[in-house]
PDB file of N, CA and C in Angstrom:
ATOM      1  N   UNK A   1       0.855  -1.170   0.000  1.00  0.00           N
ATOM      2  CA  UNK A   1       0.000   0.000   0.000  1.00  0.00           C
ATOM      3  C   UNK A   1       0.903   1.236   0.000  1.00  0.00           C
ATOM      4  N   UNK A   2       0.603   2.260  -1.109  1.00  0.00           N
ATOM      5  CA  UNK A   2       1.442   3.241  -1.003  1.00  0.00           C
ATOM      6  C   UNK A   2       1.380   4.008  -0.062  1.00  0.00           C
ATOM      7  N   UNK A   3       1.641   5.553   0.108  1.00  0.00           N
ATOM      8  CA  UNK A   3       1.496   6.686   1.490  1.00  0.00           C
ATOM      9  C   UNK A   3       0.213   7.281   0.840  1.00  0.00           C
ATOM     10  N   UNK A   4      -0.577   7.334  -0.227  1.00  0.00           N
ATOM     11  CA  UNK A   4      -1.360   8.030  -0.664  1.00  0.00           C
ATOM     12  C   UNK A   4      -2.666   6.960  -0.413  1.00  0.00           C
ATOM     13  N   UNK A   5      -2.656   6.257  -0.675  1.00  0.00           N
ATOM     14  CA  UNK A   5      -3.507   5.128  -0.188  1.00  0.00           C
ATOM     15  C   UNK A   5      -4.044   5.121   1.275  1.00  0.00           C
ATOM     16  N   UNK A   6      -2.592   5.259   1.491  1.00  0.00           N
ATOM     17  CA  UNK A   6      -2.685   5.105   3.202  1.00  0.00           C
ATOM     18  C   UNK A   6      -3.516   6.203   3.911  1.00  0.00           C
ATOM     19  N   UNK A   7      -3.089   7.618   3.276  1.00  0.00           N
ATOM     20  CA  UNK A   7      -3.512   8.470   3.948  1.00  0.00           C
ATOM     21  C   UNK A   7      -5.133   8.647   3.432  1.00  0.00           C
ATOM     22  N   UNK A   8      -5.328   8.490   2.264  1.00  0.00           N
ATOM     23  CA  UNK A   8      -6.925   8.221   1.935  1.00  0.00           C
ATOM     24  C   UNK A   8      -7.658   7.545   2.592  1.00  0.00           C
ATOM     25  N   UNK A   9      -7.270   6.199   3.335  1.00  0.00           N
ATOM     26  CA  UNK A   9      -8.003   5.060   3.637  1.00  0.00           C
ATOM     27  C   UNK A   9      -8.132   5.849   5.731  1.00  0.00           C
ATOM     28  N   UNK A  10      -7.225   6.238   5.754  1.00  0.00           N
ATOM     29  CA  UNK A  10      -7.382   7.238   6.874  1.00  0.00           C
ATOM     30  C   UNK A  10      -8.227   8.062   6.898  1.00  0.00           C
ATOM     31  N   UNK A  11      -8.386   8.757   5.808  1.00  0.00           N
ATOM     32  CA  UNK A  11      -8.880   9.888   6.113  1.00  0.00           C
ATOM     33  C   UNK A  11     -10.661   9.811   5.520  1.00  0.00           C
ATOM     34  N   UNK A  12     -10.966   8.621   4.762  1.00  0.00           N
ATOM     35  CA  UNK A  12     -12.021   8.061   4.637  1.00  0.00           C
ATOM     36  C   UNK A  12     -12.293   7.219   6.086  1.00  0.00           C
ATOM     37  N   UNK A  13     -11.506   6.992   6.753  1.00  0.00           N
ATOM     38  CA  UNK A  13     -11.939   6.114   8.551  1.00  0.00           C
ATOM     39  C   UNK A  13     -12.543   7.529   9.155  1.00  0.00           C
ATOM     40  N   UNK A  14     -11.567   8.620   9.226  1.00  0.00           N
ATOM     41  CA  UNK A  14     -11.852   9.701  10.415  1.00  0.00           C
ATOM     42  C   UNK A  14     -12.587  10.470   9.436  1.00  0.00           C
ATOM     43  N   UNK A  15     -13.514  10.306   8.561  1.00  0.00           N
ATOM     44  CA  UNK A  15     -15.030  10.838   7.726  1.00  0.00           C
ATOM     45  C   UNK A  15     -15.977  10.008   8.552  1.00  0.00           C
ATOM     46  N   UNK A  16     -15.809   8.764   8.474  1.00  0.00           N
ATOM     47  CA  UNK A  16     -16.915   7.471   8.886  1.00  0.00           C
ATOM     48  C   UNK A  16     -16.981   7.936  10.876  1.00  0.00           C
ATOM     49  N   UNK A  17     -16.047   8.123  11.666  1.00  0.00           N
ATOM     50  CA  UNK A  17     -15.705   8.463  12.780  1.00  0.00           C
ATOM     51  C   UNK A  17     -16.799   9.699  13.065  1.00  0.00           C
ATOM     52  N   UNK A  18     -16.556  10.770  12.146  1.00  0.00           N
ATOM     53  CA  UNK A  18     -17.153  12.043  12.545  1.00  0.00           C
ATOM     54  C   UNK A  18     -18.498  11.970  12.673  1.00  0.00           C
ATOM     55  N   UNK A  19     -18.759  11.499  11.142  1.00  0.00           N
ATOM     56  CA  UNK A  19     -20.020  11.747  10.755  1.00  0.00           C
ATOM     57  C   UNK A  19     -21.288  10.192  11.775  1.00  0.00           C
ATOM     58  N   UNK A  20     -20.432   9.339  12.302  1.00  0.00           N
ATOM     59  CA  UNK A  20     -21.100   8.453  13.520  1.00  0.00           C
ATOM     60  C   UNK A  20     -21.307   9.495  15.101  1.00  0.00           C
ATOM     61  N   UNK A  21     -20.405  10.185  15.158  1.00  0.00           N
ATOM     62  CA  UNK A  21     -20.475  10.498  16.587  1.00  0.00           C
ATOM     63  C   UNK A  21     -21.189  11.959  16.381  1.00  0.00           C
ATOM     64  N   UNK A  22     -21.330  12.671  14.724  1.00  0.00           N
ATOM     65  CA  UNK A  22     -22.760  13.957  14.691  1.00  0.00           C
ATOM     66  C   UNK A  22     -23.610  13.301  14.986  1.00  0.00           C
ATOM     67  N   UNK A  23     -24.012  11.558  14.109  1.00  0.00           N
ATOM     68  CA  UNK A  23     -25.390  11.081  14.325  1.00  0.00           C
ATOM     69  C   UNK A  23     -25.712  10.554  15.724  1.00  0.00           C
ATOM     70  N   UNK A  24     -24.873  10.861  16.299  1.00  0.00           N
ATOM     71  CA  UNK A  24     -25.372   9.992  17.544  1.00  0.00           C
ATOM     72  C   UNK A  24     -24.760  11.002  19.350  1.00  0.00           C
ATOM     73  N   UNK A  25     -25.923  11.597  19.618  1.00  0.00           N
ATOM     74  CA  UNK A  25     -25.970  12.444  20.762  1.00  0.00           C
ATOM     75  C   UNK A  25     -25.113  11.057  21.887  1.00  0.00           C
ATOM     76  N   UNK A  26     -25.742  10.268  21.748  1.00  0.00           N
ATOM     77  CA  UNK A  26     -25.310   9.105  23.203  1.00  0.00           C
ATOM     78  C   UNK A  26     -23.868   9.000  22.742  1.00  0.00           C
ATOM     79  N   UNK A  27     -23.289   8.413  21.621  1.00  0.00           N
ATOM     80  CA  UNK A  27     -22.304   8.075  21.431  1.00  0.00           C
ATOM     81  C   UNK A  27     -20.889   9.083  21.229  1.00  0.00           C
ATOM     82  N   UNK A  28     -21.561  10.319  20.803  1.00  0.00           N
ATOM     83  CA  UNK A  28     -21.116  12.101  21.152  1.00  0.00           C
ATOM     84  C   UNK A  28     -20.359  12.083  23.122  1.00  0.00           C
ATOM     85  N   UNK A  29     -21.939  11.696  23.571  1.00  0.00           N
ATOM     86  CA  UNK A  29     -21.386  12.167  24.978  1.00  0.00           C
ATOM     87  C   UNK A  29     -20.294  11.436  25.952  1.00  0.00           C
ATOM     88  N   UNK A  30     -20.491   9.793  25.425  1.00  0.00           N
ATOM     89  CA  UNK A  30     -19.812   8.939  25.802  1.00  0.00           C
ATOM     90  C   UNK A  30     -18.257   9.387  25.530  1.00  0.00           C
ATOM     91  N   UNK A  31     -18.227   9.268  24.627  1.00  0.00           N
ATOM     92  CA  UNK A  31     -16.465   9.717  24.257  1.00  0.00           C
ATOM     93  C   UNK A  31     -16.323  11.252  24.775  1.00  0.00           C
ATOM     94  N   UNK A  32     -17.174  12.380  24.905  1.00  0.00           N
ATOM     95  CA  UNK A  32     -16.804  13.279  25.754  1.00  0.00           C
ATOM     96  C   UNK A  32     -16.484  12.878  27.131  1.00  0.00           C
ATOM     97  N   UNK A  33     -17.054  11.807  27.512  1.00  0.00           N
ATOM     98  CA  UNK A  33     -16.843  11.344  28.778  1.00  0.00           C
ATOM     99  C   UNK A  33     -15.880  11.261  29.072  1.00  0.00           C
ATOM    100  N   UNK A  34     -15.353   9.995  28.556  1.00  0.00           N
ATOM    101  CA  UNK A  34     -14.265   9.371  28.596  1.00  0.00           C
ATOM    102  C   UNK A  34     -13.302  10.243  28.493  1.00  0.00           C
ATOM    103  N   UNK A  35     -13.317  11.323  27.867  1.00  0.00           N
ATOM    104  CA  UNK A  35     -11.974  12.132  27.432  1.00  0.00           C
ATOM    105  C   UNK A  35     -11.688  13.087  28.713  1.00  0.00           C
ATOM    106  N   UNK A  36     -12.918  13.510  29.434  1.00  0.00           N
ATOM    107  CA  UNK A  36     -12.471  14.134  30.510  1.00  0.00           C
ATOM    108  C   UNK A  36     -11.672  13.407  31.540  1.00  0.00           C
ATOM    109  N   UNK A  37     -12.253  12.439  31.700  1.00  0.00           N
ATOM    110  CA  UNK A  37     -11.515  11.687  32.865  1.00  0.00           C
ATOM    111  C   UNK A  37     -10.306  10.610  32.183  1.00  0.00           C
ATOM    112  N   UNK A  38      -9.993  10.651  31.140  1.00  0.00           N
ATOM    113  CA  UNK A  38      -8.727   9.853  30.360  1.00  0.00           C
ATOM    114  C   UNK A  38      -7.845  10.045  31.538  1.00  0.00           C
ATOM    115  N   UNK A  39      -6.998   9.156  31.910  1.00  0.00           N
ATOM    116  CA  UNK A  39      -7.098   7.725  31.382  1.00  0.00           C
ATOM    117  C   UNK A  39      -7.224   6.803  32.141  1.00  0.00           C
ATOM    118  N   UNK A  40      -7.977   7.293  32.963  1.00  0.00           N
ATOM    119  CA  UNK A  40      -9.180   6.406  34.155  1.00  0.00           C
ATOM    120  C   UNK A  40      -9.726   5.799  33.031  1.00  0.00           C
ATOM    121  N   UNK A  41     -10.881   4.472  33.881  1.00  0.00           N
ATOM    122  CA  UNK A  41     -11.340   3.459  33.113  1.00  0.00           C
ATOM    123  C   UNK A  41     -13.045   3.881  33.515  1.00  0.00           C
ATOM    124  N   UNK A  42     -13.968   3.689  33.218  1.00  0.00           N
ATOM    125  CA  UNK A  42     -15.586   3.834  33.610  1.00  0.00           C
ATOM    126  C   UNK A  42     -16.142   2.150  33.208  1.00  0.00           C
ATOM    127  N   UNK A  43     -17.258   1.763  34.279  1.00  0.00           N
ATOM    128  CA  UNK A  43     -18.339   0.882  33.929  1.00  0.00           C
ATOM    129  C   UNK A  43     -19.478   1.511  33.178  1.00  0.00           C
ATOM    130  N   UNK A  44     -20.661   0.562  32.557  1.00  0.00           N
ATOM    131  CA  UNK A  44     -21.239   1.273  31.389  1.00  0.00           C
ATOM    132  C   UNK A  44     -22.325   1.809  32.400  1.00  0.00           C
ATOM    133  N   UNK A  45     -22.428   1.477  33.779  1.00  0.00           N
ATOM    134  CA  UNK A  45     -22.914   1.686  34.975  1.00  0.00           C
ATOM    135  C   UNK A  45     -22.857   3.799  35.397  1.00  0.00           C
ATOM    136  N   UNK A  46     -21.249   3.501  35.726  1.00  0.00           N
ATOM    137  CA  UNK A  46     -20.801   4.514  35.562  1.00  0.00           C
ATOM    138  C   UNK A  46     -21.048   5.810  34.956  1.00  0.00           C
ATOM    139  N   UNK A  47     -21.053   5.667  33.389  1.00  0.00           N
ATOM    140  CA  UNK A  47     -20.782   6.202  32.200  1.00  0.00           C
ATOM    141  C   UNK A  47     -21.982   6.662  32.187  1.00  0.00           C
ATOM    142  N   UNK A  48     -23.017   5.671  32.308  1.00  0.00           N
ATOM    143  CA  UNK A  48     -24.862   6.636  32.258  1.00  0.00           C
ATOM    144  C   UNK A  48     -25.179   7.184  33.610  1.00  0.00           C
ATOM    145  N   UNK A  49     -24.370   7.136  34.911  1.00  0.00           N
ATOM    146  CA  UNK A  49     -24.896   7.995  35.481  1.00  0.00           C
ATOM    147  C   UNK A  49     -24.440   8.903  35.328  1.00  0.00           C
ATOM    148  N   UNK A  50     -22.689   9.139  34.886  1.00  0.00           N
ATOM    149  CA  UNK A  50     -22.124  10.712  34.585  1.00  0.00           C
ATOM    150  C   UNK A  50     -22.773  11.201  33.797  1.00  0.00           C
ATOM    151  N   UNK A  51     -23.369  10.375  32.480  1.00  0.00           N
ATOM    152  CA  UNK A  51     -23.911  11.603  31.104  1.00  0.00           C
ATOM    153  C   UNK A  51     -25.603  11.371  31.341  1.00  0.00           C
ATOM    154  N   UNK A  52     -26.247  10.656  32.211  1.00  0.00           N
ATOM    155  CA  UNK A  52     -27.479  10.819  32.323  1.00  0.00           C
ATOM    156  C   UNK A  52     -28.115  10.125  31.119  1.00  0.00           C
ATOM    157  N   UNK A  53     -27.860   8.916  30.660  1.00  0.00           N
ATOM    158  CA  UNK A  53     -27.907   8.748  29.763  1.00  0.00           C
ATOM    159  C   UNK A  53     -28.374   6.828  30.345  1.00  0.00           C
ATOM    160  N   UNK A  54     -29.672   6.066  29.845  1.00  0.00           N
ATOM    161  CA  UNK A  54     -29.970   5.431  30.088  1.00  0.00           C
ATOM    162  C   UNK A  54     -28.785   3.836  29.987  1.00  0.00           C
ATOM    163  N   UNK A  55     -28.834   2.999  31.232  1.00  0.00           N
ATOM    164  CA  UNK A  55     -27.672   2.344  30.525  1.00  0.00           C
ATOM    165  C   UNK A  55     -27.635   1.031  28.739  1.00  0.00           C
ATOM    166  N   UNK A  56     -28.611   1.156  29.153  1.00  0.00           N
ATOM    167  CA  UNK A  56     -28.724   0.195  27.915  1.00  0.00           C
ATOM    168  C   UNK A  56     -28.633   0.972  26.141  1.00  0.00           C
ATOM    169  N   UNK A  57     -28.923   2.336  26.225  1.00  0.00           N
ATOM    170  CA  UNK A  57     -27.931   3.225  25.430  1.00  0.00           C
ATOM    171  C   UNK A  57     -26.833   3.205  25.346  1.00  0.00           C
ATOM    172  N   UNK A  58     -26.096   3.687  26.416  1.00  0.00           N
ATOM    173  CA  UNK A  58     -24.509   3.662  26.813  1.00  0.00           C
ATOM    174  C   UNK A  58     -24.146   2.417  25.914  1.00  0.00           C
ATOM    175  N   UNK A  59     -25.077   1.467  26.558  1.00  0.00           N
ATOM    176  CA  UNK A  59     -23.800  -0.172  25.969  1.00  0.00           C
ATOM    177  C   UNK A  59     -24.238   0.082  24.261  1.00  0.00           C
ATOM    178  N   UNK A  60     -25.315   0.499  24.115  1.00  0.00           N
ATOM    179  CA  UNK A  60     -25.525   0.127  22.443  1.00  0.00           C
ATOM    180  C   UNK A  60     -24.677   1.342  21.722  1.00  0.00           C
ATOM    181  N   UNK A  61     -24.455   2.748  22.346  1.00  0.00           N
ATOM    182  CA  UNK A  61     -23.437   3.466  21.634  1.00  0.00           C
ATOM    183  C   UNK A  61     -21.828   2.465  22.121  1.00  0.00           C
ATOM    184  N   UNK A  62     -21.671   1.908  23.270  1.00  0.00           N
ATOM    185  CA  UNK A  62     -20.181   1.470  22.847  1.00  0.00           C
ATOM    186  C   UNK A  62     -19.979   0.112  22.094  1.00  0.00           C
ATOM    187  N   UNK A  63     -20.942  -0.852  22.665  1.00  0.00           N
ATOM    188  CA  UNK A  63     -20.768  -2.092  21.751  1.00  0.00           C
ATOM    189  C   UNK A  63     -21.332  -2.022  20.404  1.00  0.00           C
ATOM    190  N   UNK A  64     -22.885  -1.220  20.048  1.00  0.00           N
ATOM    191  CA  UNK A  64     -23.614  -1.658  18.965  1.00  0.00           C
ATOM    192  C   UNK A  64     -24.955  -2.478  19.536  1.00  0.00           C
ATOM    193  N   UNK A  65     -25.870  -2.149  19.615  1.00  0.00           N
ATOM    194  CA  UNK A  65     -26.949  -2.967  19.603  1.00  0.00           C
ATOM    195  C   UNK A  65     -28.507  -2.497  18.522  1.00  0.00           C
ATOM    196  N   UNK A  66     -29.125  -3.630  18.641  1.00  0.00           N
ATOM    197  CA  UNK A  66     -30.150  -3.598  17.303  1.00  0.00           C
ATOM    198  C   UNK A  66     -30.119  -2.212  16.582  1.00  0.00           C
ATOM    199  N   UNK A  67     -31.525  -1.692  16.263  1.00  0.00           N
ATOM    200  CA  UNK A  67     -31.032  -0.900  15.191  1.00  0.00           C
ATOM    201  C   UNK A  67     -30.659   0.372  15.191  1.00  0.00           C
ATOM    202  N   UNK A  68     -31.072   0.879  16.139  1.00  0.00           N
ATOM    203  CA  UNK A  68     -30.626   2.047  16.677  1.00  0.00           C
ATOM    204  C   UNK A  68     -29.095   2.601  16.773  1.00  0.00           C
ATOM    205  N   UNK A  69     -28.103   1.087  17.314  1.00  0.00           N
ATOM    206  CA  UNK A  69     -26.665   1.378  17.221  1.00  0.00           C
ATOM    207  C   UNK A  69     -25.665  -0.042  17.105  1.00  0.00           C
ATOM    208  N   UNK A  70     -26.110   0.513  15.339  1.00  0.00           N
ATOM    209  CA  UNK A  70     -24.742  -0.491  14.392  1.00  0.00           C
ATOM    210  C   UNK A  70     -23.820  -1.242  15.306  1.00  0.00           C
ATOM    211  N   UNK A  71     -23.384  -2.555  15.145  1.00  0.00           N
ATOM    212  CA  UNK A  71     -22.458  -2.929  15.803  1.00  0.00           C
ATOM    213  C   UNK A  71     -21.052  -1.872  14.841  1.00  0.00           C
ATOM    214  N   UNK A  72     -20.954  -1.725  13.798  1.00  0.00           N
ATOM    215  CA  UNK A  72     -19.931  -1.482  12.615  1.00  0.00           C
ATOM    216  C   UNK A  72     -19.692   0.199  13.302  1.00  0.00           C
ATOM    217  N   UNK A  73     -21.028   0.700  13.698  1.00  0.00           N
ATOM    218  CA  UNK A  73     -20.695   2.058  14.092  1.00  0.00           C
ATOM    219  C   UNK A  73     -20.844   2.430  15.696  1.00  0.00           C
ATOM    220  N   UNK A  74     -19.768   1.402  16.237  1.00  0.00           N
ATOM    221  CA  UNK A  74     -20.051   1.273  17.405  1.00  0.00           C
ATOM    222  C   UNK A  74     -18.634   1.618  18.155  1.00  0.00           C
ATOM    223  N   UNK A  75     -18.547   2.207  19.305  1.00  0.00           N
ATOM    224  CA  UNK A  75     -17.026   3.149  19.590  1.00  0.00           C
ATOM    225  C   UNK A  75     -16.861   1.994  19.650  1.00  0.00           C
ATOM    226  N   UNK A  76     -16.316   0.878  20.141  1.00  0.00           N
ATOM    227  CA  UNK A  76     -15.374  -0.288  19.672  1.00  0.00           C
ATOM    228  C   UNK A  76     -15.234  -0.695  19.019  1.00  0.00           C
ATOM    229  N   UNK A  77     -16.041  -0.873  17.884  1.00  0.00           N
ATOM    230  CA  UNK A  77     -15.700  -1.028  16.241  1.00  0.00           C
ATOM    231  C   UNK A  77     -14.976   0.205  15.803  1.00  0.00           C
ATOM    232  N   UNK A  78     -15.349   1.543  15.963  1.00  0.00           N
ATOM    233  CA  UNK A  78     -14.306   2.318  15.302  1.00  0.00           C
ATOM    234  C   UNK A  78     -13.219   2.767  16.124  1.00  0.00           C
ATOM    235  N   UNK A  79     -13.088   1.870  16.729  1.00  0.00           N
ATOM    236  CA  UNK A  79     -11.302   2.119  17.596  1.00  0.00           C
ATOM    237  C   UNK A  79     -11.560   3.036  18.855  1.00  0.00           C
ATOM    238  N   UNK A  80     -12.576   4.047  18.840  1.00  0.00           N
ATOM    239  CA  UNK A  80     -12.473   5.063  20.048  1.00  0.00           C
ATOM    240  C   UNK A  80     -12.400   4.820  20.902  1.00  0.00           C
ATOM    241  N   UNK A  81     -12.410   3.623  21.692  1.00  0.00           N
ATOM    242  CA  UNK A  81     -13.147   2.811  23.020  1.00  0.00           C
ATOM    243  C   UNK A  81     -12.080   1.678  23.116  1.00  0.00           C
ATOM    244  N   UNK A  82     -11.814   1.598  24.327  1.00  0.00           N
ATOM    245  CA  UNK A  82     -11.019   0.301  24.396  1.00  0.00           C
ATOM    246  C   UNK A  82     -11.902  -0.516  25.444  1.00  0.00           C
ATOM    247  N   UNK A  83     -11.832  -1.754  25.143  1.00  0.00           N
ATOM    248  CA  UNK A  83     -12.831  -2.318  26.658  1.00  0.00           C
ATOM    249  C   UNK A  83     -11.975  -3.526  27.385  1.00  0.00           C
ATOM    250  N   UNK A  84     -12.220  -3.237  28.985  1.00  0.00           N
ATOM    251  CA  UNK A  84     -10.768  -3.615  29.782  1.00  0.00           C
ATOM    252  C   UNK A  84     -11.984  -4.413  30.547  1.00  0.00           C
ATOM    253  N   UNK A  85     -10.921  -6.170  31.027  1.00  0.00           N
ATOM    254  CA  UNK A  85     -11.950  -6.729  31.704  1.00  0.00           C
ATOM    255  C   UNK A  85     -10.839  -7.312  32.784  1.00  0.00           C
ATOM    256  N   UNK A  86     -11.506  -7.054  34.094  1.00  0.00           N
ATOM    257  CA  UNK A  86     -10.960  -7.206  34.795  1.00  0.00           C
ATOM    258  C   UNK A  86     -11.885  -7.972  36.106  1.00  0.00           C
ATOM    259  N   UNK A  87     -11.686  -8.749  36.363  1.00  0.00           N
ATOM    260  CA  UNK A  87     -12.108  -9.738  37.430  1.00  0.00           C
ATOM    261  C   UNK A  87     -13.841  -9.755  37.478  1.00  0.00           C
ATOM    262  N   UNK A  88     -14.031 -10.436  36.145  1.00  0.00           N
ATOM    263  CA  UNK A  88     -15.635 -10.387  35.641  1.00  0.00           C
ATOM    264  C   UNK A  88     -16.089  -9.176  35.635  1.00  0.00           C
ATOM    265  N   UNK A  89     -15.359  -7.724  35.343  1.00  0.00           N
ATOM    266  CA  UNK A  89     -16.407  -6.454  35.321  1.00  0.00           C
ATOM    267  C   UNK A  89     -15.443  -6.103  34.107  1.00  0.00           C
ATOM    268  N   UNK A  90     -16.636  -5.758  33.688  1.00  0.00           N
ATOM    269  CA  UNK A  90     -15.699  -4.494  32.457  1.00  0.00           C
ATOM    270  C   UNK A  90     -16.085  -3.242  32.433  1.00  0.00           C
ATOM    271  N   UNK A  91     -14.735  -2.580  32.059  1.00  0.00           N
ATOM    272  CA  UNK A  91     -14.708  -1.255  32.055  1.00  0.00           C
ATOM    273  C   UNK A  91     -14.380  -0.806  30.532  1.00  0.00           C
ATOM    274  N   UNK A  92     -14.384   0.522  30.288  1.00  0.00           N
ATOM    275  CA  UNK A  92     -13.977   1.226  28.951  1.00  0.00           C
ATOM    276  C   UNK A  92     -13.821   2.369  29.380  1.00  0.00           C
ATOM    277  N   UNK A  93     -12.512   2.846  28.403  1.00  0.00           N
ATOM    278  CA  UNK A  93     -11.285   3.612  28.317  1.00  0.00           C
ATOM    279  C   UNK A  93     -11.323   4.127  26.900  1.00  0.00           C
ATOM    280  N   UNK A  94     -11.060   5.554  26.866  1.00  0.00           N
ATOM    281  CA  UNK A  94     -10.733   6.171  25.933  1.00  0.00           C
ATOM    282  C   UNK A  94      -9.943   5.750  25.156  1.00  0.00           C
ATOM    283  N   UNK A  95      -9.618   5.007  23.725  1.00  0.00           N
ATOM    284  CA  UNK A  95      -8.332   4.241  23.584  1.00  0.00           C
ATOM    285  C   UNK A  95      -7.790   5.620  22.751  1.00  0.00           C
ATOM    286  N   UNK A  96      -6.572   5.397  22.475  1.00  0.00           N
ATOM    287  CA  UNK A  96      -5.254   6.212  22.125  1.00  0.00           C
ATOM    288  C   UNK A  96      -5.884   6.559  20.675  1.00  0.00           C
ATOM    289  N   UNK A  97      -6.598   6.470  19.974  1.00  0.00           N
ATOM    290  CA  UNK A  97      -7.318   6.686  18.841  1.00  0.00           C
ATOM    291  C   UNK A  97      -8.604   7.668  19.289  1.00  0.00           C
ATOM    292  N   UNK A  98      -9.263   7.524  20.147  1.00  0.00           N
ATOM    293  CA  UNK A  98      -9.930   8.216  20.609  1.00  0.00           C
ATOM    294  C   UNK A  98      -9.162   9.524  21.233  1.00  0.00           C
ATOM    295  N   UNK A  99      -8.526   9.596  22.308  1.00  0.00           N
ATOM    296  CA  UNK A  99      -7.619  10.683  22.489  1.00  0.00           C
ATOM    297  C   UNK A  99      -6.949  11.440  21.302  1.00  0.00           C
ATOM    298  N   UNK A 100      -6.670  10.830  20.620  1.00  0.00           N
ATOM    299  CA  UNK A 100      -6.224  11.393  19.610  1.00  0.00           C
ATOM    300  C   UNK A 100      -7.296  12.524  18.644  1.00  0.00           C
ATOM    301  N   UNK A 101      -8.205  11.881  18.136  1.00  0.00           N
ATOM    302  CA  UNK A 101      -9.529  12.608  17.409  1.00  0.00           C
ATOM    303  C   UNK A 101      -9.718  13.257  18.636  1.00  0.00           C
ATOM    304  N   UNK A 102      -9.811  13.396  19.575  1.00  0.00           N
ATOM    305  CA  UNK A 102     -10.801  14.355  20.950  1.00  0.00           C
ATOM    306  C   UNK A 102      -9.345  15.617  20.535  1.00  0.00           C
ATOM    307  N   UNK A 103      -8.262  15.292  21.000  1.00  0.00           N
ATOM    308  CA  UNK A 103      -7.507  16.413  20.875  1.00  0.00           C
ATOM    309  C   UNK A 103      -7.549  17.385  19.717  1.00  0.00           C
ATOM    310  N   UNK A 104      -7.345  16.128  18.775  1.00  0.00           N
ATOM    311  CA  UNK A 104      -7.644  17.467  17.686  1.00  0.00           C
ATOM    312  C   UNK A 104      -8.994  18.501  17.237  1.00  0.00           C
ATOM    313  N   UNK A 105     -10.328  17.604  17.636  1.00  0.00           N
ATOM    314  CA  UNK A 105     -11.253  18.388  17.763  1.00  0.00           C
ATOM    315  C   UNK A 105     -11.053  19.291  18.613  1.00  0.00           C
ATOM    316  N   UNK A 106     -10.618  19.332  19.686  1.00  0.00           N
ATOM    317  CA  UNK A 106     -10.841  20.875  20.835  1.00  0.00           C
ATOM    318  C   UNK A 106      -9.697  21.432  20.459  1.00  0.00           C
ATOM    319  N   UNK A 107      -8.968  21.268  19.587  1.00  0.00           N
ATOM    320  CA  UNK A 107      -7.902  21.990  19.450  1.00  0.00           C
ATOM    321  C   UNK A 107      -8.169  22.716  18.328  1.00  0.00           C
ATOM    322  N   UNK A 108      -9.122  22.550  17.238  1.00  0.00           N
ATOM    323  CA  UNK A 108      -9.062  22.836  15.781  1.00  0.00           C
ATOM    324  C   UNK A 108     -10.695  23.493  15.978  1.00  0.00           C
TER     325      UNK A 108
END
């Protein structure tokens, strides 16, 4: 794959990225979440009581559920989200892809 390729196929990902987290207020606030408190970890418990946001939303903006929220357009499908499991609970973390797009949005 050349560098022109590369940077297309990028820059067609962080199009697909944007234009998921305009369509989606829950999945908007979630990754605002996460970015404040980076690089602490949140339960999906957690996460809807900080954004007020019902939990079974929360999980369908981070995992994907029926139709409302794509598994394909789901912050762990598009990299933003990392999900950490630790002694039968899981948590999610801003992943380094996510930090990354958050910075440059508040920066630009």
């Amino acid at each position: 794959m050349d560098v022109n390729t590369e940077a297309n196929g990028a820059f067609t990902s962080q199009i697909q990225i944007l234009r998921s987290l305009r369509r989606s207020r829950v999945r908007t606030e979630i990754v605002m979440y996460l970015y404040e408190i980076y690089p602490k970890t949140s339960s999906a418990t957690n996460i809807a009581r900080n954004t007020k946001i019902a939990t079974t939303n929360v999980l369908g903006g981070l995992r994907g559920r029926g139709k409302g929220f794509t598994k394909s357009k789901s912050l762990l499908e598009l990299g933003l989200v990392d999900k950490i499991e630790d002694n039968d609970r899981i948590y999610y973390q801003l992943s380094k892809r996510g930090k990354s797009l958050m910075e440059n949005l508040v920066a630009g």
